[in-house]
Protein backbone atom coordinates (compact mmCIF):
# COMPACT_ATOMS: atom_id res chain seq x y z
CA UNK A 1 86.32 111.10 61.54
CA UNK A 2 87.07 107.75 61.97
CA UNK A 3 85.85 105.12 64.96
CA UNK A 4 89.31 104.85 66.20
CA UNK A 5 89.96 108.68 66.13
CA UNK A 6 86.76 109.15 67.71
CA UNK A 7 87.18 110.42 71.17
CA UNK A 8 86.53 108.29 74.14
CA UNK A 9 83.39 109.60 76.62
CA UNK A 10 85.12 109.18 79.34
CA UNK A 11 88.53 110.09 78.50
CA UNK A 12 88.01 113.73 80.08
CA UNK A 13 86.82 113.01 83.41
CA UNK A 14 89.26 110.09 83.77
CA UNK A 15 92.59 112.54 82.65
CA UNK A 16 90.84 115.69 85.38
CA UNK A 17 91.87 114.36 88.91
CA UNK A 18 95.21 113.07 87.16
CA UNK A 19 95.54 116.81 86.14
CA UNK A 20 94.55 118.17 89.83
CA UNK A 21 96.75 115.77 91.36
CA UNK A 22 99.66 116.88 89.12
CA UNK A 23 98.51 120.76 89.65
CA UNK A 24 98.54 120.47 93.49
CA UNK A 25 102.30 118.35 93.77
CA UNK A 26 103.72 121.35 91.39
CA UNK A 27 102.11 124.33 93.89
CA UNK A 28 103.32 122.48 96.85
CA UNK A 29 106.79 121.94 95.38
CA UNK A 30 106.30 125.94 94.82
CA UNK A 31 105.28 126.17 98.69
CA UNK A 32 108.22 124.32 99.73
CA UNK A 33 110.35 126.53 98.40
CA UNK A 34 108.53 129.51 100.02
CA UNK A 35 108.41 128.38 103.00
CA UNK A 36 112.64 126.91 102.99
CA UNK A 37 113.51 131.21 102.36
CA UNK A 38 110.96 132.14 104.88
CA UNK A 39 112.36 129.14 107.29
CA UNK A 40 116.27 130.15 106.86
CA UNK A 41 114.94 133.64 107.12
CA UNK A 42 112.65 133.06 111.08
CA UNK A 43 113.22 129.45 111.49
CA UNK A 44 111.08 126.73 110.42
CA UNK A 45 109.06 126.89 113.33
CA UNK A 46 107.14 130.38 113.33
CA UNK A 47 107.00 129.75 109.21
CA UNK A 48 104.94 127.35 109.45
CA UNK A 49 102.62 128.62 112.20
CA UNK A 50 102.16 131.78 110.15
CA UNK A 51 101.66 129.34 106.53
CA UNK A 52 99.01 127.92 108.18
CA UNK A 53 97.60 130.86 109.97
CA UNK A 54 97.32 132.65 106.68
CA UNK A 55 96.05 129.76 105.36
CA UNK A 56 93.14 129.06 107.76
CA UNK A 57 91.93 133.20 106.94
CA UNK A 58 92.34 132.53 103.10
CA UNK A 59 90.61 129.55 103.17
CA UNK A 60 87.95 131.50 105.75
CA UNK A 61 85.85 132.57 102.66
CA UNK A 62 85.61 129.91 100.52
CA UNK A 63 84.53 127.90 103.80
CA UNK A 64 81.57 130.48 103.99
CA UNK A 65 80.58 130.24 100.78
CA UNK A 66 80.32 126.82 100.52
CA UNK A 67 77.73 126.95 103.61
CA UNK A 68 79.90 126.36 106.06
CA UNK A 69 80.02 122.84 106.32
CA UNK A 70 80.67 121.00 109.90
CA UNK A 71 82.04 117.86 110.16
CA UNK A 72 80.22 115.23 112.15
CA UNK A 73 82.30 113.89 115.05
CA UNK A 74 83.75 110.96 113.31
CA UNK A 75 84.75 112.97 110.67
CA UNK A 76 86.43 115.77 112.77
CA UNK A 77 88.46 113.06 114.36
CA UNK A 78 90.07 112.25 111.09
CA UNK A 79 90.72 115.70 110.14
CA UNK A 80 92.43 115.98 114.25
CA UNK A 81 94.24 112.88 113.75
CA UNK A 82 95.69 114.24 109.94
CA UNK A 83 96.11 117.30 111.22
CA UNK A 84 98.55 116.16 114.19
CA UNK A 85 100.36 114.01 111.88
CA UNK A 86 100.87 116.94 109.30
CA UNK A 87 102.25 118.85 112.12
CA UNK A 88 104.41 116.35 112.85
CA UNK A 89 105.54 115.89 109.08
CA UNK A 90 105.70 119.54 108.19
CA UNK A 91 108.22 120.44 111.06
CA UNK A 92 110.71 117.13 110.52
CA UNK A 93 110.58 118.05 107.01
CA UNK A 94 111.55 121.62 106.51
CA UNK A 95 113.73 120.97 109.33
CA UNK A 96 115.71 118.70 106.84
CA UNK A 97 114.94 120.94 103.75
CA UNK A 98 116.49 124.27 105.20
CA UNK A 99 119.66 121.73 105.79
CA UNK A 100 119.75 120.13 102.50
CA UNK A 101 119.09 120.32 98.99
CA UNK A 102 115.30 120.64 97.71
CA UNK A 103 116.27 117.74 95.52
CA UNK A 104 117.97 115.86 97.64
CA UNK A 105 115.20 115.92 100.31
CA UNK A 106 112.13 115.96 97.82
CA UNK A 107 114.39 112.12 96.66
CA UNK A 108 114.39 111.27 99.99
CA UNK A 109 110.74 111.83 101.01
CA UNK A 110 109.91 109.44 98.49
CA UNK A 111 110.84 106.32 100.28
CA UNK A 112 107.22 107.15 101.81
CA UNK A 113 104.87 105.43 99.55
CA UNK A 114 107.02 102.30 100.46
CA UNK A 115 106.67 102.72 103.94
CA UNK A 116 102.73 103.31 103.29
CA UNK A 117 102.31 99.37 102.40
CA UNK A 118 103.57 98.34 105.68
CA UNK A 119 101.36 100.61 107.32
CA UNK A 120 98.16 99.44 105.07
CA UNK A 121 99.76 95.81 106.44
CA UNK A 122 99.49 96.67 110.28
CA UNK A 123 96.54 98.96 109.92
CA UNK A 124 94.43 97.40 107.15
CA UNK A 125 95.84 93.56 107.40
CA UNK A 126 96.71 93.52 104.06
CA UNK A 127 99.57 91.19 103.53
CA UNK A 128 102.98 91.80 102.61
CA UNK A 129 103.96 89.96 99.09
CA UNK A 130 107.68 89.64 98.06
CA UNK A 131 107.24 92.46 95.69
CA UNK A 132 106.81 94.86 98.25
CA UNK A 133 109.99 93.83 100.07
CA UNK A 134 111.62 94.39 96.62
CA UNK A 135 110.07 97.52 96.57
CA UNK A 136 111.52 98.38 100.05
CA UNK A 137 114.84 96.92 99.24
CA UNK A 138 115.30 99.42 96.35
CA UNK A 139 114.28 102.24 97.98
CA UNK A 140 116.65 101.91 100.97
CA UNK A 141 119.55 101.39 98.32
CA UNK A 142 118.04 104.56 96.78
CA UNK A 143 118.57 106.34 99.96
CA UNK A 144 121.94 105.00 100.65
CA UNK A 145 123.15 106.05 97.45
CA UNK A 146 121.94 109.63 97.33
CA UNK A 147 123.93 109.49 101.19
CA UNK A 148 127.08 108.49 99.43
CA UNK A 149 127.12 110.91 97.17
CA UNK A 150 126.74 113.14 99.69
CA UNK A 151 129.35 111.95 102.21
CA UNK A 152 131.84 110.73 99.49
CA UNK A 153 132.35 114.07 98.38
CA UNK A 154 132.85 115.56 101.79
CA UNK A 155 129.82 117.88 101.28
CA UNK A 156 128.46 117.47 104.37
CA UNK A 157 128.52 118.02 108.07
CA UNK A 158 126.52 117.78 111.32
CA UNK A 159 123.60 119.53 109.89
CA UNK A 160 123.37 117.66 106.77
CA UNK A 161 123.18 114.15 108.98
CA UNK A 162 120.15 116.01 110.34
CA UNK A 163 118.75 117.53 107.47
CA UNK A 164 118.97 113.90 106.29
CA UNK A 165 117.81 111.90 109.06
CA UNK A 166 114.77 114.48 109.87
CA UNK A 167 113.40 114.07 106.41
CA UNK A 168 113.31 110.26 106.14
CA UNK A 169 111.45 110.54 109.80
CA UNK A 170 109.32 112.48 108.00
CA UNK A 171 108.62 110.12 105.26
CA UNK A 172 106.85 107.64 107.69
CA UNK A 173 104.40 110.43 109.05
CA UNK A 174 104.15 111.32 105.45
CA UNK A 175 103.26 107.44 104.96
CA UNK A 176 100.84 107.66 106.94
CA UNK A 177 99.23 110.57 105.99
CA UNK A 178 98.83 109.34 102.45
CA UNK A 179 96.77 105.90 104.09
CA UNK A 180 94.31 108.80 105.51
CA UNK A 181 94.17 111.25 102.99
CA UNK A 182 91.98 108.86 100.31
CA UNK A 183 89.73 108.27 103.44
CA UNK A 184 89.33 112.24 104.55
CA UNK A 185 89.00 112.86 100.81
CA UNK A 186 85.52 110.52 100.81
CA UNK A 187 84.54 112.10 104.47
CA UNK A 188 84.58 115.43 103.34
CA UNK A 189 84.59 118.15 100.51
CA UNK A 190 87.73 119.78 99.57
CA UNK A 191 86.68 123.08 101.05
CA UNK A 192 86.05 121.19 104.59
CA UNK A 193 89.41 119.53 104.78
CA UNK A 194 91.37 122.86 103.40
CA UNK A 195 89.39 124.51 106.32
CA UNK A 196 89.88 122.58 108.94
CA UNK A 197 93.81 121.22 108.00
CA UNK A 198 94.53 124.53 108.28
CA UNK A 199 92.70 125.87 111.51
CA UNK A 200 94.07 122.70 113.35
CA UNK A 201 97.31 122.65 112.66
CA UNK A 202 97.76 125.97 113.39
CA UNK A 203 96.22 125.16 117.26
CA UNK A 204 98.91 122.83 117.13
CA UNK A 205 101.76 124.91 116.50
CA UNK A 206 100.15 127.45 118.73
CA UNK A 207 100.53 125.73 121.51
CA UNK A 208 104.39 125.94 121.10
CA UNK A 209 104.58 129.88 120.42
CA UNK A 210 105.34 131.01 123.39
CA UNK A 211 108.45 129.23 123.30
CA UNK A 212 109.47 129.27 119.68
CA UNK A 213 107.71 131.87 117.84
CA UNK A 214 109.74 134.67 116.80
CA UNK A 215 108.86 138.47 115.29
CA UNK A 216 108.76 138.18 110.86
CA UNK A 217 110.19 141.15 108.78
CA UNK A 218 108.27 141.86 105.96
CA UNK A 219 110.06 140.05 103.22
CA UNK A 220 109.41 136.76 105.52
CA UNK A 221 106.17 137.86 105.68
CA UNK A 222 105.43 137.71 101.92
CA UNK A 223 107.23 134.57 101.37
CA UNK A 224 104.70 132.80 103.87
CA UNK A 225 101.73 134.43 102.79
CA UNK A 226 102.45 133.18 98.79
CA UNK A 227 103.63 129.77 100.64
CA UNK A 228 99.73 129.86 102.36
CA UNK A 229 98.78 130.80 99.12
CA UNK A 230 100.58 128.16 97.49
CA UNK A 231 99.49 125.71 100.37
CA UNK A 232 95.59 125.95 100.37
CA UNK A 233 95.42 125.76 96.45
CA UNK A 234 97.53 122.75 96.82
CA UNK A 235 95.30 120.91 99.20
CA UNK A 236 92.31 121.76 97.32
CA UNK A 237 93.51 120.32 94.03
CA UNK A 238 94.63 116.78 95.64
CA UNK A 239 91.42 116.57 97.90
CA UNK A 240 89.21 117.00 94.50
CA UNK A 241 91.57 114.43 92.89
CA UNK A 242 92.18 112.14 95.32
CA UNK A 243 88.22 112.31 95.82
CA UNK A 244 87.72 110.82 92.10
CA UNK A 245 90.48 108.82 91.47
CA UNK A 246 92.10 105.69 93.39
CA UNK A 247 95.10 106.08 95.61
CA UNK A 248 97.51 103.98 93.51
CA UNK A 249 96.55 105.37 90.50
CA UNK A 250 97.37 109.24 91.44
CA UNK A 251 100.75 108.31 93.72
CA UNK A 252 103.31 107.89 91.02
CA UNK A 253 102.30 111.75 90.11
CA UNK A 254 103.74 112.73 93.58
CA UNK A 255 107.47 112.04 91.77
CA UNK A 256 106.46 114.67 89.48
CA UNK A 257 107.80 116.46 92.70
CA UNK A 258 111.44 115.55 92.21
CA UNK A 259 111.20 117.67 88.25
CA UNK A 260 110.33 120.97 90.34
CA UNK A 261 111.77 120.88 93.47
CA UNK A 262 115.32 120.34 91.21
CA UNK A 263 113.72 123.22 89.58
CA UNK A 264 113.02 125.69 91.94
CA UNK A 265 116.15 124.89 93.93
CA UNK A 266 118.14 125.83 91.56
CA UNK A 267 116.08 129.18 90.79
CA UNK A 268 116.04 130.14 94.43
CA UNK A 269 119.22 128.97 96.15
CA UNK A 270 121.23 128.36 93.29
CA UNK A 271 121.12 124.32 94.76
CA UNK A 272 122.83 122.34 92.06
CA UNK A 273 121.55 118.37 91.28
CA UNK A 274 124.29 115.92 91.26
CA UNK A 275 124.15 112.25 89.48
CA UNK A 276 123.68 110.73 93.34
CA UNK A 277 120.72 112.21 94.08
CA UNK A 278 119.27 111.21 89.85
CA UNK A 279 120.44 107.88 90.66
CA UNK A 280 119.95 107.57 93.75
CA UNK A 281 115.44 109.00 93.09
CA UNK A 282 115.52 106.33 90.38
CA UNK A 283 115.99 103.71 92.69
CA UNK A 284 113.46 105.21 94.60
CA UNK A 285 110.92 105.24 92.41
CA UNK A 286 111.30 102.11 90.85
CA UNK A 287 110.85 100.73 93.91
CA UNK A 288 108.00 102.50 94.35
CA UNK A 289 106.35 101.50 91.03
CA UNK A 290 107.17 98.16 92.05
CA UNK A 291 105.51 98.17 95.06
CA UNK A 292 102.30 99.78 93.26
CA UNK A 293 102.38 96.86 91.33
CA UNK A 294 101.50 94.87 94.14
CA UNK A 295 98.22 96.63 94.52
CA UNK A 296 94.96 95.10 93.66
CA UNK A 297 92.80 97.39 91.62
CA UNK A 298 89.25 97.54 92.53
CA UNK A 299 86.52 96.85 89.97
């Protein structure tokens, strides 16, 4: 074998969080779907309270076996403040997503990672180059464009203006979110943060049952417990990547996210994808590339 065929030594453990990251954006694409039946089925409301039940007990296990680990209390107050802003992010979004399109709301959701550099502006005081208003430029047209398509046909209506407008409210929790997920992933192990995402969040929405939780059938049941399922394997596979691997180098696999929710809306609610919503996620993501450009990489 030749030197240039030769393998590299570190080729493997470079490509394994890239494959994690890609694993856990195709399981939660699979969850979204899940949890969209189980939502149209009981509302989005007690389907996510019971996701994250379920997933709190699954996850109960693998907690114990790991020894149980605690978080200090500067830790736990990163996994309260994530937790609180998933809450926040999970209920906007499959608000939208049981009024739209997977597609068309997966396409929107990606304006986030845009949004994200203004937040690492106010939060970190990193400054704000002309590429990343570029970046923000093109995503908004992105938006607009997948909107047109929308409202030029005449497929849509009160609901789909706040399907729409829920999901990009969504994207700047979800902006946020991905500025504190890199630091919870170097706080904690991925057991920790599966743990205790789950067993907060579900506080969270507890607090609202007796006011919006309604009685499952059994069908809805199923759907949530795979969408747990789905959820908790999920968070496990980006904690261990995003643990090993730099932010900007894993978030262009998130629009790997686009490929299946197209996918599995189309396998489970017989969604079709128009050439808006393509054009409009190219857009998108170009913009978003651009504005990863702008990153420095670390040494």
């Amino acid at each position: 074998m030749s030197a240039a065929a030769a393998p590299h030594p570190h080729a493997s453990p470079a490509v394994l969080p890239i494959l994690a990251v890609i694993a856990g954006i195709a399981t939660f694409s699979a969850m979204d779907a899940t949890i969209k039946g189980a939502g149209l089925a009981i509302g989005v409301y007690t389907a996510l309270l019971l996701r994250n039940l379920f997933g709190t007990i699954l996850t109960l296990p693998l907690w114990l076996m790991a020894g149980r680990p605690l978080p200090s209390r500067g830790v736990l107050k990163v996994h309260a403040l994530r937790a609180a802003i998933t809450s926040a992010m999970a209920a906007l979004f499959f608000y939208g997503l049981v009024r739209i399109p997977m597609a068309e709301g997966i396409a929107i959701s990606f304006v986030s990672p845009i949004i994200a550099l203004y937040f690492a502006a106010l939060l970190l005081g990193e400054k704000i180059r002309p590429r990343a208003v570029v970046a923000s430029l093109l995503g908004i047209c992105g938006v607009l464009v997948i909107a047109a398509g929308r409202f030029g046909s005449g497929a849509y209506s009160g609901q789909t203006i706040e399907g729409t407008a829920a999901i990009l409210l969504s994207a700047v929790f979800y902006a946020i979110n991905l500025v504190l997920q890199r630091k919870q992933a170097l706080l904690a192990r991925p057991v920790e943060i599966a743990q205790f995402q789950n067993l907060l969040v579900t506080l969270i929405f507890l607090v609202f049952s007796p006011w919006l939780a309604v009685m499952p059938d059994r069908h809805s049941l199923l759907l949530v417990l795979a969408g747990a399922a789905l959820a908790t394997a999920a968070l496990l596979f980006l904690s261990w990547g995003y643990a090993r691997a730099e932010t900007q180098v894993l978030l262009p696999i998130e629009y790997t996210g686009f490929f299946w929710a197209a996918l599995l809306g189309w396998l489970m609610f017989g969604e079709r994808l128009d050439l808006a919503t393509v054009a409009g996620t190219i857009l998108i993501v170009i913009g978003c590339w651009t504005g990863a450009r702008n990153a420095k990489i670390e040494s």
